[in-house]
C-alpha atoms as a PDB file:
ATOM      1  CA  UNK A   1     135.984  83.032  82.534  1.00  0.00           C
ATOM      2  CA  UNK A   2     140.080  82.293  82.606  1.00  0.00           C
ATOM      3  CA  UNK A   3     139.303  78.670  81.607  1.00  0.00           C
ATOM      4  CA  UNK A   4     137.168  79.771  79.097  1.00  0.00           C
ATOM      5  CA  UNK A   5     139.642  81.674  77.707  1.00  0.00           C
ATOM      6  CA  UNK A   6     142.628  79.471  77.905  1.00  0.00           C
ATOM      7  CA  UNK A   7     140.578  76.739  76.594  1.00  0.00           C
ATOM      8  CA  UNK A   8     139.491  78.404  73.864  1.00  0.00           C
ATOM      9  CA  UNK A   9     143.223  79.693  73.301  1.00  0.00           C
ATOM     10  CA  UNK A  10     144.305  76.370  73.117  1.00  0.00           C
ATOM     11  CA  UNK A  11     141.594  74.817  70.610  1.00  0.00           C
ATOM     12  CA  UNK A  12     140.389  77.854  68.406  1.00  0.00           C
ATOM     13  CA  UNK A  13     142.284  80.501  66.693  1.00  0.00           C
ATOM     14  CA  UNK A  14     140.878  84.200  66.585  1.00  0.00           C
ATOM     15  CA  UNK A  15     139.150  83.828  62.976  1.00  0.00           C
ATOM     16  CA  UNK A  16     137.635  80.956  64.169  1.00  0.00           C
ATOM     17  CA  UNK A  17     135.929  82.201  67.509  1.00  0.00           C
ATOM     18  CA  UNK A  18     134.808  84.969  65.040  1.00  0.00           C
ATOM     19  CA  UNK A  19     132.655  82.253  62.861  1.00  0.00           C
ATOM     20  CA  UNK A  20     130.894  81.151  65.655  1.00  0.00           C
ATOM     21  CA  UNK A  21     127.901  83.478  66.207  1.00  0.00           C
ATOM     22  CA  UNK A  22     129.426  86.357  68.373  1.00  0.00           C
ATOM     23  CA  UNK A  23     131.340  84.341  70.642  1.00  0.00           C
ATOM     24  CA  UNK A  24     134.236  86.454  70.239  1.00  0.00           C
ATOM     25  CA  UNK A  25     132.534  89.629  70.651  1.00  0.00           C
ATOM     26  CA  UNK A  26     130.920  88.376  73.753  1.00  0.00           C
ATOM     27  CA  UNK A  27     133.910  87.161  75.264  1.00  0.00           C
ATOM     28  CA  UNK A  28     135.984  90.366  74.304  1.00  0.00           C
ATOM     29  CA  UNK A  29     133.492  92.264  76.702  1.00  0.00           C
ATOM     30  CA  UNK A  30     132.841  89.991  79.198  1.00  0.00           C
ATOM     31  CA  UNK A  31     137.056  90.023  79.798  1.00  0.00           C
ATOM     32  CA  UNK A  32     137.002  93.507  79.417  1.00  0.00           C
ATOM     33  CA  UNK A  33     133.770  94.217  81.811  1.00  0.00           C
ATOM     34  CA  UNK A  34     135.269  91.823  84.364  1.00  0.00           C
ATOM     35  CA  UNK A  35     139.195  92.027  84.225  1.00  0.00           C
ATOM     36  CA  UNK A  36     139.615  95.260  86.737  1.00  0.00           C
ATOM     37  CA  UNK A  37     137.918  93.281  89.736  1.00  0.00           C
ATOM     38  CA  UNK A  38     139.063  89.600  89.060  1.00  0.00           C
ATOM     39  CA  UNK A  39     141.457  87.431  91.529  1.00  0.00           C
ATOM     40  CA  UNK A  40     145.199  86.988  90.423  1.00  0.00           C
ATOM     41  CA  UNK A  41     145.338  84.056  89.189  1.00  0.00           C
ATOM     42  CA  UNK A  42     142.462  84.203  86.644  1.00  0.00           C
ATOM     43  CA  UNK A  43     143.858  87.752  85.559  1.00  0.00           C
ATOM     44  CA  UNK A  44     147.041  86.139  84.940  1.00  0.00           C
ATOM     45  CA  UNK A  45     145.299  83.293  82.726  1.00  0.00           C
ATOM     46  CA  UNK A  46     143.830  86.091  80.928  1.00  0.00           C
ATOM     47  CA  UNK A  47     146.754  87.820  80.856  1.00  0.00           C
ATOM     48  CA  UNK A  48     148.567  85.223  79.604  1.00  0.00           C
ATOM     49  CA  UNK A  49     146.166  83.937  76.535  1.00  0.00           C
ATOM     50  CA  UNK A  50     143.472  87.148  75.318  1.00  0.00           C
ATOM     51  CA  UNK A  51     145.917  89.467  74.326  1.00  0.00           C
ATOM     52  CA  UNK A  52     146.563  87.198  71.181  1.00  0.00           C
ATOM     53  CA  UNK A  53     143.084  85.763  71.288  1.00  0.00           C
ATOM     54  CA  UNK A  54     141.005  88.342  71.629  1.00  0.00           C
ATOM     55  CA  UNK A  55     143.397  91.073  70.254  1.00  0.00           C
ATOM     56  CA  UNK A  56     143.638  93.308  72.230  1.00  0.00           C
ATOM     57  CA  UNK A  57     145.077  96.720  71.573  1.00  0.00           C
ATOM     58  CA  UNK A  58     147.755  98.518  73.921  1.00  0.00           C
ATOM     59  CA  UNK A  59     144.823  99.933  76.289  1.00  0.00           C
ATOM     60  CA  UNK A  60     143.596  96.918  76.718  1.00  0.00           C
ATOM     61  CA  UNK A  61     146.882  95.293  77.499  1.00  0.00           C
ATOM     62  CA  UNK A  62     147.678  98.248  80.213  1.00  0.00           C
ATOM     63  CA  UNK A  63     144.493  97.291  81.379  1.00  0.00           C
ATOM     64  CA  UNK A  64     145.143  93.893  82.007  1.00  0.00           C
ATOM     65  CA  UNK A  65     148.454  95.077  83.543  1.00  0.00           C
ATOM     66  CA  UNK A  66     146.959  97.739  85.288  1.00  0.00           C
ATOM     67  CA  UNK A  67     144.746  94.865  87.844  1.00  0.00           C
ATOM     68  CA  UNK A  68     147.680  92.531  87.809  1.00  0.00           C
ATOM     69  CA  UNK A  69     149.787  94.674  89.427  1.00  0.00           C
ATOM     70  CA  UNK A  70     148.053  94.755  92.311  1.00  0.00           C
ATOM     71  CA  UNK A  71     148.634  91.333  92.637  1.00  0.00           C
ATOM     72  CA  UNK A  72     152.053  91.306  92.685  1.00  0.00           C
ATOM     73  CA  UNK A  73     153.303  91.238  96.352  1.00  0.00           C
ATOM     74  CA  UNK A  74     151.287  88.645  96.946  1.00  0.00           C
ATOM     75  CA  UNK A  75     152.297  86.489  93.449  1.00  0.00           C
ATOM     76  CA  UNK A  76     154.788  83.441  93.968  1.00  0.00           C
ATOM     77  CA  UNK A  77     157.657  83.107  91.684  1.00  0.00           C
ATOM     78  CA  UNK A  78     155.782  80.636  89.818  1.00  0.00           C
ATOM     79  CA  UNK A  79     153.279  83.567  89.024  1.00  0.00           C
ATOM     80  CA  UNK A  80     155.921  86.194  88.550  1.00  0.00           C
ATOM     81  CA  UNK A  81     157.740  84.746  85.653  1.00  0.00           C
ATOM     82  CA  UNK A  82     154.157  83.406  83.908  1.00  0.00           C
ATOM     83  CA  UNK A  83     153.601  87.547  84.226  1.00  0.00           C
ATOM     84  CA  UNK A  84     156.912  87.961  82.339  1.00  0.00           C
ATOM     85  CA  UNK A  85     155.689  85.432  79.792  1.00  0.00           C
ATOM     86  CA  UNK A  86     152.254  86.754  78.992  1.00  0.00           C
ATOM     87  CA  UNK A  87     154.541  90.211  78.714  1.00  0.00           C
ATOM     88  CA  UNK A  88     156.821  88.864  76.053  1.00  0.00           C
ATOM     89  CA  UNK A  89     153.868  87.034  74.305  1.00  0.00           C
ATOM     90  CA  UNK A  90     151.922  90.649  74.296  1.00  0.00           C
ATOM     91  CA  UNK A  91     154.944  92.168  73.345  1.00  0.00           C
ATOM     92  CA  UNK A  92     154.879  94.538  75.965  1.00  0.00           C
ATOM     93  CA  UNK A  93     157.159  97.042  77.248  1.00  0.00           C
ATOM     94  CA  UNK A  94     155.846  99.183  79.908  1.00  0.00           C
ATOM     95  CA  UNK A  95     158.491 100.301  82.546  1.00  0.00           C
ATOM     96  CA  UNK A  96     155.573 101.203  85.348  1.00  0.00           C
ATOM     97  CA  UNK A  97     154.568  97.353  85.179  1.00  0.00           C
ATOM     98  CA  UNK A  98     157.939  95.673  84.511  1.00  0.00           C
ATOM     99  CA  UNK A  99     159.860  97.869  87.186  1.00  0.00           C
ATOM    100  CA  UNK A 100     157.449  96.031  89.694  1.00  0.00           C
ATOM    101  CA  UNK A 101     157.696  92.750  88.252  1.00  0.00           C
ATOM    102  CA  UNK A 102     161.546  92.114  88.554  1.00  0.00           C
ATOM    103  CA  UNK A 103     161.525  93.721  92.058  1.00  0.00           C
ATOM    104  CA  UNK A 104     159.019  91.335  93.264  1.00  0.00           C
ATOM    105  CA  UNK A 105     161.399  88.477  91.145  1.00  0.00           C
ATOM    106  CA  UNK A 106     164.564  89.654  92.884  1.00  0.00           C
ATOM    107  CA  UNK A 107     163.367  89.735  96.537  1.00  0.00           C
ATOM    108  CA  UNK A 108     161.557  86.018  95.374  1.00  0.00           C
ATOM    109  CA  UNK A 109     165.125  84.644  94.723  1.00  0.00           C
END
């Protein structure tokens, strides 16, 4: 489902997913239905490309943030600042997420 995502992030732009016969509607839910349970690095490729894509609101985004950060001890630094990108992309500003984040940066370093 990430590479689905990212892939279409990469080659189609919102409006257009929306032309092709519910694809974007389908996709919206199927990120939605499956983000809470998925691995960290296919959260973080969603993470990084749907909340553009797919638009998603805040909720959605604190959703999203909400399952990665239980993936953060375990995240390299690689991983860590790709989470600080898809925050800056989403323009998000959520202390209980980015508090984490920059501890789990710091002790990386």
């Amino acid at each position: 489902l990430s590479n689905v995502v990212m892939a279409c992030s990469r080659a189609a732009t919102t409006a257009q997913l929306r032309e092709v016969g519910g694809l974007y509607d389908r996709l919206r839910s199927r990120v939605m239905e499956q983000m809470p349970g998925m691995a960290a690095e296919p959260l973080l490729g969603i993470f990084l490309a749907a909340p553009s894509l797919l638009e998603f609101t805040e909720a959605d985004t604190l959703i999203a943030t909400n399952a990665l950060a239980l993936h953060l001890p375990s995240l390299g630094t690689a991983e860590l600042a790709r989470c600080l990108l898809a925050c800056a992309r989403a323009e998000l500003v959520h202390k209980p997420f980015l508090l984490p984040l920059f501890h789990h940066l710091h002790k990386k370093r």
